[in-house]
N, C-alpha and C. Protein backbone atom coordinates (compact mmCIF):
# COMPACT_ATOMS: atom_id res chain seq x y z
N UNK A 1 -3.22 -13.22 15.58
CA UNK A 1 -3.81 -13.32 16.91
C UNK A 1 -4.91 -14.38 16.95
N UNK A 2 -5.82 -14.18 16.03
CA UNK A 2 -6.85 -14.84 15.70
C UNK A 2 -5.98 -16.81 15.89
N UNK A 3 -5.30 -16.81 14.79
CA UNK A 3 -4.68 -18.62 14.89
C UNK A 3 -3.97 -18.69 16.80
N UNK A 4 -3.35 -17.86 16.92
CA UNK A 4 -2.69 -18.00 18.26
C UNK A 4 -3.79 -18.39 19.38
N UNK A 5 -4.66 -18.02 19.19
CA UNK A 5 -5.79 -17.70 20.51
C UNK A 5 -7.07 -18.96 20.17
N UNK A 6 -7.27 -19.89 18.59
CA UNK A 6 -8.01 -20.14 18.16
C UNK A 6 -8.27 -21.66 19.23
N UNK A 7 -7.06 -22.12 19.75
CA UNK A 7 -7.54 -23.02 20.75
C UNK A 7 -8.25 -22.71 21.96
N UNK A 8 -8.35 -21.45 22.69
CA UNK A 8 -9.31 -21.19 23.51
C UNK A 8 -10.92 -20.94 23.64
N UNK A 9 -11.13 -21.37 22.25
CA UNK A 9 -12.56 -21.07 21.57
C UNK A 9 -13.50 -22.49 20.83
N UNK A 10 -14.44 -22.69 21.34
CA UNK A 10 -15.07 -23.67 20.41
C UNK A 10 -14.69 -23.93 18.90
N UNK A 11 -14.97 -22.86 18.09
CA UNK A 11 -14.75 -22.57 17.06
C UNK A 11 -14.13 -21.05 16.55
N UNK A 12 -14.11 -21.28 15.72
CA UNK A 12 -13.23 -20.11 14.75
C UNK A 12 -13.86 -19.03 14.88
N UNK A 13 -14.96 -18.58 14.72
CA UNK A 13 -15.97 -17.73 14.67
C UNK A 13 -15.83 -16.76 16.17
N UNK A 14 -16.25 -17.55 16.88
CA UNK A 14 -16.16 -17.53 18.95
C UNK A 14 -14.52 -16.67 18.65
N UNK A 15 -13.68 -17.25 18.26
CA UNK A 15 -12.59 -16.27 18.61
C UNK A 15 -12.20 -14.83 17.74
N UNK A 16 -12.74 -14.99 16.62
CA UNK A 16 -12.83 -13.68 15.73
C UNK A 16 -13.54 -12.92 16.35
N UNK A 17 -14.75 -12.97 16.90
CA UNK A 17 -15.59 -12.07 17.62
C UNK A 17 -14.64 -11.51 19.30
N UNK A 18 -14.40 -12.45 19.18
CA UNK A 18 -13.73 -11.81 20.58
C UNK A 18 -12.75 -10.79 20.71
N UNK A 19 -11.79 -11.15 19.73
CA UNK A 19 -10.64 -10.69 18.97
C UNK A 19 -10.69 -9.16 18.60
N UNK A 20 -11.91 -9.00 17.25
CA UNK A 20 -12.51 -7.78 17.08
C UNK A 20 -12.18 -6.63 17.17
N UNK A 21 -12.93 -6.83 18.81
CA UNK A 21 -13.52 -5.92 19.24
C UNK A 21 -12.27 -5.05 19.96
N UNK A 22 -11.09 -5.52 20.01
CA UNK A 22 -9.87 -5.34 20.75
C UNK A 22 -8.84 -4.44 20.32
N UNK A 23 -8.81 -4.94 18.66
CA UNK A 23 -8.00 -4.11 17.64
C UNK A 23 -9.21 -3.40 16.84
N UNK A 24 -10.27 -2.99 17.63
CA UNK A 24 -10.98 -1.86 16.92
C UNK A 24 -11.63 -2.47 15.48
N UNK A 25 -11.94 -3.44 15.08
CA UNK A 25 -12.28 -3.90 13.84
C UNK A 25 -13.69 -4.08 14.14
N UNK A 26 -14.86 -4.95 13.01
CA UNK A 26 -15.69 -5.57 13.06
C UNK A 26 -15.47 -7.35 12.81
N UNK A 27 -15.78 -8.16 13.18
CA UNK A 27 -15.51 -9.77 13.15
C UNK A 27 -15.78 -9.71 11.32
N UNK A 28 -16.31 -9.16 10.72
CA UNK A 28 -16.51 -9.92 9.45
C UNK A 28 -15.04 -8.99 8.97
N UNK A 29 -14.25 -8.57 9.31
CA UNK A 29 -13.06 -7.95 8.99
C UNK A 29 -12.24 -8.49 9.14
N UNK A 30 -11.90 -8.87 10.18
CA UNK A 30 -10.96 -9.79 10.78
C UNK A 30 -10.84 -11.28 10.17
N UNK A 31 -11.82 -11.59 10.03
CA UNK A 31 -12.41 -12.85 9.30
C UNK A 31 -11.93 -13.01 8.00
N UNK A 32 -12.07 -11.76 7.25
CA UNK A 32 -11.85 -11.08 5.90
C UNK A 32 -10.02 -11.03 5.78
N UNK A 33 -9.43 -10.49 6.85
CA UNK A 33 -8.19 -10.40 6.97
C UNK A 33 -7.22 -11.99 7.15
N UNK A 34 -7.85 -12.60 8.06
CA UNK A 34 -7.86 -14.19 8.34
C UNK A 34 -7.53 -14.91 7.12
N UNK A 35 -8.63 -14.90 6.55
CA UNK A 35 -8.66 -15.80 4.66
C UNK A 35 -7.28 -15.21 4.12
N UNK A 36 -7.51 -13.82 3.87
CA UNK A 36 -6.17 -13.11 3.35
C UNK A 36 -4.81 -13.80 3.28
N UNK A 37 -4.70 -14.01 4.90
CA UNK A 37 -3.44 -14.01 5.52
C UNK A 37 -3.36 -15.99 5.26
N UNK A 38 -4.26 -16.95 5.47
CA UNK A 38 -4.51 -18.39 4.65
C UNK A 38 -4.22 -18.20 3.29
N UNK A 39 -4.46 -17.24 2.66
CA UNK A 39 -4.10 -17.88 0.79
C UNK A 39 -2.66 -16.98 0.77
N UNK A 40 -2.24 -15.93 1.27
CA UNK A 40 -1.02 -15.43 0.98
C UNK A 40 -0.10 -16.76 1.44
N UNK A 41 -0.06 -17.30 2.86
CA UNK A 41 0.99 -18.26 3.35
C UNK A 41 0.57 -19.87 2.31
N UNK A 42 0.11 -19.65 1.62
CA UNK A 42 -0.62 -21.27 0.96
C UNK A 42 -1.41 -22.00 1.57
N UNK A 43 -1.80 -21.75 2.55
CA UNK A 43 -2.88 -22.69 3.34
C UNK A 43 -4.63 -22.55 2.70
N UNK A 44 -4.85 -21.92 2.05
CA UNK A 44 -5.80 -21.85 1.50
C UNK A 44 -5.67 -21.38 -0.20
N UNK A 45 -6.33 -21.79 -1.12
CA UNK A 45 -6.34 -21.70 -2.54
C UNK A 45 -7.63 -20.40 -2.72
N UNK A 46 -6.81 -19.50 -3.61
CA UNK A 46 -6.59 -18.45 -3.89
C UNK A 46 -5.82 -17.54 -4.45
N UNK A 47 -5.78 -16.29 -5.10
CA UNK A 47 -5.00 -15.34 -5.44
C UNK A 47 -4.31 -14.73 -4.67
N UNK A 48 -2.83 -14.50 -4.52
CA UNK A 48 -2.57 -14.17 -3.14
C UNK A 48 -2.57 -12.54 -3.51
N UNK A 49 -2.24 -12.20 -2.34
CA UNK A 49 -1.76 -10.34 -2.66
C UNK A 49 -1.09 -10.03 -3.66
N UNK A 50 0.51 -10.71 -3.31
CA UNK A 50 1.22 -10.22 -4.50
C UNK A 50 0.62 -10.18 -5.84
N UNK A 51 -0.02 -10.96 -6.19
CA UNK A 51 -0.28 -11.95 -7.38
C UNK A 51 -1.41 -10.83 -7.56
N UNK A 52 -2.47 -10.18 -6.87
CA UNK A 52 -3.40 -9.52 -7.49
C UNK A 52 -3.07 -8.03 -7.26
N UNK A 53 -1.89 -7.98 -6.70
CA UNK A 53 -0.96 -6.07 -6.96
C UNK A 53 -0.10 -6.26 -8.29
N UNK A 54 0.26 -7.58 -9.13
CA UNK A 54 0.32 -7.58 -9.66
C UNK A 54 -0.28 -7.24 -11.34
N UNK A 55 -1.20 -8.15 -11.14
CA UNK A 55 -2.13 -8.56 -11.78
C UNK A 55 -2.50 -6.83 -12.45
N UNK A 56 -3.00 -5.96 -10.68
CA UNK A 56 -3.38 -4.32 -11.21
C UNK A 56 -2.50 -3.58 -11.85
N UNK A 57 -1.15 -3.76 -11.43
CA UNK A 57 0.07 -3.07 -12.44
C UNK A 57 0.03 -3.43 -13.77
N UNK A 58 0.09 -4.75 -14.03
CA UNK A 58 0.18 -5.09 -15.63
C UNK A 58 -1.24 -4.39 -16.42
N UNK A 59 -2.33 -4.56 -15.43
CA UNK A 59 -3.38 -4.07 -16.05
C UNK A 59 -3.46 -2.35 -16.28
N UNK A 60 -2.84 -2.02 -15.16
CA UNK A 60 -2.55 -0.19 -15.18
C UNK A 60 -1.31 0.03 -16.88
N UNK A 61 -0.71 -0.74 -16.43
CA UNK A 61 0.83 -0.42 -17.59
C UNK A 61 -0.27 -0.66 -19.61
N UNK A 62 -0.68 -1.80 -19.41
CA UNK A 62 -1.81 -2.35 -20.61
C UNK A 62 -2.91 -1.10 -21.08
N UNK A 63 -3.33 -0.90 -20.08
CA UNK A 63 -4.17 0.97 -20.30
C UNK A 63 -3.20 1.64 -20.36
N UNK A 64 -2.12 1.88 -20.30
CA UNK A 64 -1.25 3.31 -20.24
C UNK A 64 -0.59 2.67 -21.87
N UNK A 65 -0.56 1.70 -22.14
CA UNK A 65 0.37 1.31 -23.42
C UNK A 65 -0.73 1.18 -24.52
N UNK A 66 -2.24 1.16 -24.18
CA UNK A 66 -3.22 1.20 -25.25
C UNK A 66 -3.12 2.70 -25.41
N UNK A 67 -3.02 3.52 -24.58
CA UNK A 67 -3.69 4.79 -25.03
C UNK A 67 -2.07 5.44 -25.48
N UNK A 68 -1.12 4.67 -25.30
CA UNK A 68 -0.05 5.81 -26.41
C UNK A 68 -0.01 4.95 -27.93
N UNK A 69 -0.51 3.90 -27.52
CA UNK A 69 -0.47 3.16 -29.05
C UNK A 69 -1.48 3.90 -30.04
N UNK A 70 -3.08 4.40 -29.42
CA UNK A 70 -3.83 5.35 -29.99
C UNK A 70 -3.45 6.37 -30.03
N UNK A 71 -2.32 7.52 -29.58
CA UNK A 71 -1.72 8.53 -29.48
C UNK A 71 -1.33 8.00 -30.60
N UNK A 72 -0.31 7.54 -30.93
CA UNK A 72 0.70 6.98 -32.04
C UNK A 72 -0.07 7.18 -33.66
N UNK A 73 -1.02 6.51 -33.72
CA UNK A 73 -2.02 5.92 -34.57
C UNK A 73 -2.53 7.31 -35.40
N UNK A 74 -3.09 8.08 -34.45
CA UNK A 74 -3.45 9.19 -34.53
C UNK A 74 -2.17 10.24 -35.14
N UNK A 75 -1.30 10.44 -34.46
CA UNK A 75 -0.08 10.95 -34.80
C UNK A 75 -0.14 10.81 -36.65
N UNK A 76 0.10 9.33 -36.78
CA UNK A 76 0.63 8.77 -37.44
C UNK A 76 -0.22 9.39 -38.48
N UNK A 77 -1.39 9.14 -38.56
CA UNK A 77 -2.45 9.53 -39.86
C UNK A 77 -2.52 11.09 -39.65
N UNK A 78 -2.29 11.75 -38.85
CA UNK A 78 -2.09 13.29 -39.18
C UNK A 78 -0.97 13.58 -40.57
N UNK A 79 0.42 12.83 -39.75
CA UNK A 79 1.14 13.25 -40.71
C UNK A 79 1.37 12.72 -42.13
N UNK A 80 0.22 11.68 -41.81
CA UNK A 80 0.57 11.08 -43.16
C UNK A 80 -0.20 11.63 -44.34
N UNK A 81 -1.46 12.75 -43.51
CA UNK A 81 -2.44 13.36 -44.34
C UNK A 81 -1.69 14.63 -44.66
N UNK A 82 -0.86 15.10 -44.02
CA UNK A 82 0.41 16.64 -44.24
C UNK A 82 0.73 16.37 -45.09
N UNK A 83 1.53 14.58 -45.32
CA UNK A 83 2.32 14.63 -46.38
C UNK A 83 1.76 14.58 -47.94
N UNK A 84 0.49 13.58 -47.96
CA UNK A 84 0.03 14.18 -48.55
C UNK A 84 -0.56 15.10 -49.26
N UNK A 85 -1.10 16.06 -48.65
CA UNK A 85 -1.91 17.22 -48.87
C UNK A 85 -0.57 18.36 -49.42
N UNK A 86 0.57 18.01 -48.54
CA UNK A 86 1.79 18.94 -49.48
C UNK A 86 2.19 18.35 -50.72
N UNK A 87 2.22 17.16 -51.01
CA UNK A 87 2.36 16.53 -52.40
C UNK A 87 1.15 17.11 -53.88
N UNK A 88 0.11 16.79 -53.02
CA UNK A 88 -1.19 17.32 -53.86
C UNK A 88 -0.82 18.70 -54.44
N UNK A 89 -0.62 19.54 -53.71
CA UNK A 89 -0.29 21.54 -53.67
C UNK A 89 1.12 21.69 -54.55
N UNK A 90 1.97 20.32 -54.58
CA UNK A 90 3.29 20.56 -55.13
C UNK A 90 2.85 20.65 -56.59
């Protein structure tokens, strides 16, 4: 709405404020949404959405694959202290 309407306005600003108040937002929101919607289409340099829903998955999956690798680890030296400790008793 904001690009559609942006020729009826001095500047950029003048029409975010106007805008706003219409779809219930605050202008520094809209504004906020604006940039968004510039680096997702390439018009502005930036991380786009995809790229940083990404970014949180690999980082979610990286914590979920550290903490079974320490599961593992742990595992691992339990049984390796069983096996010993039944060798010792044999």
């Amino acid at each position: 709405m904001v690009q559609e309407h942006r020729g009826k306005y001095p500047w950029l600003w003048a029409a975010i404020e106007s805008i706003a108040p219409k779809i219930g937002c605050v202008p520094q929101t809209l504004n906020k949404w604006g940039k968004r919607a510039e680096v997702d289409a390439g018009a502005r340099e930036g991380v786009t959405t995809a790229e940083a829903q990404k970014v949180s998955e690999l980082e979610r999956e990286n914590k979920e694959l550290r903490r079974a690798n320490e599961i593992l680890k742990l595992a691992s030296a339990f049984f390796a202290q069983t096996e010993l400790d039944s060798r010792l008793k044999s």
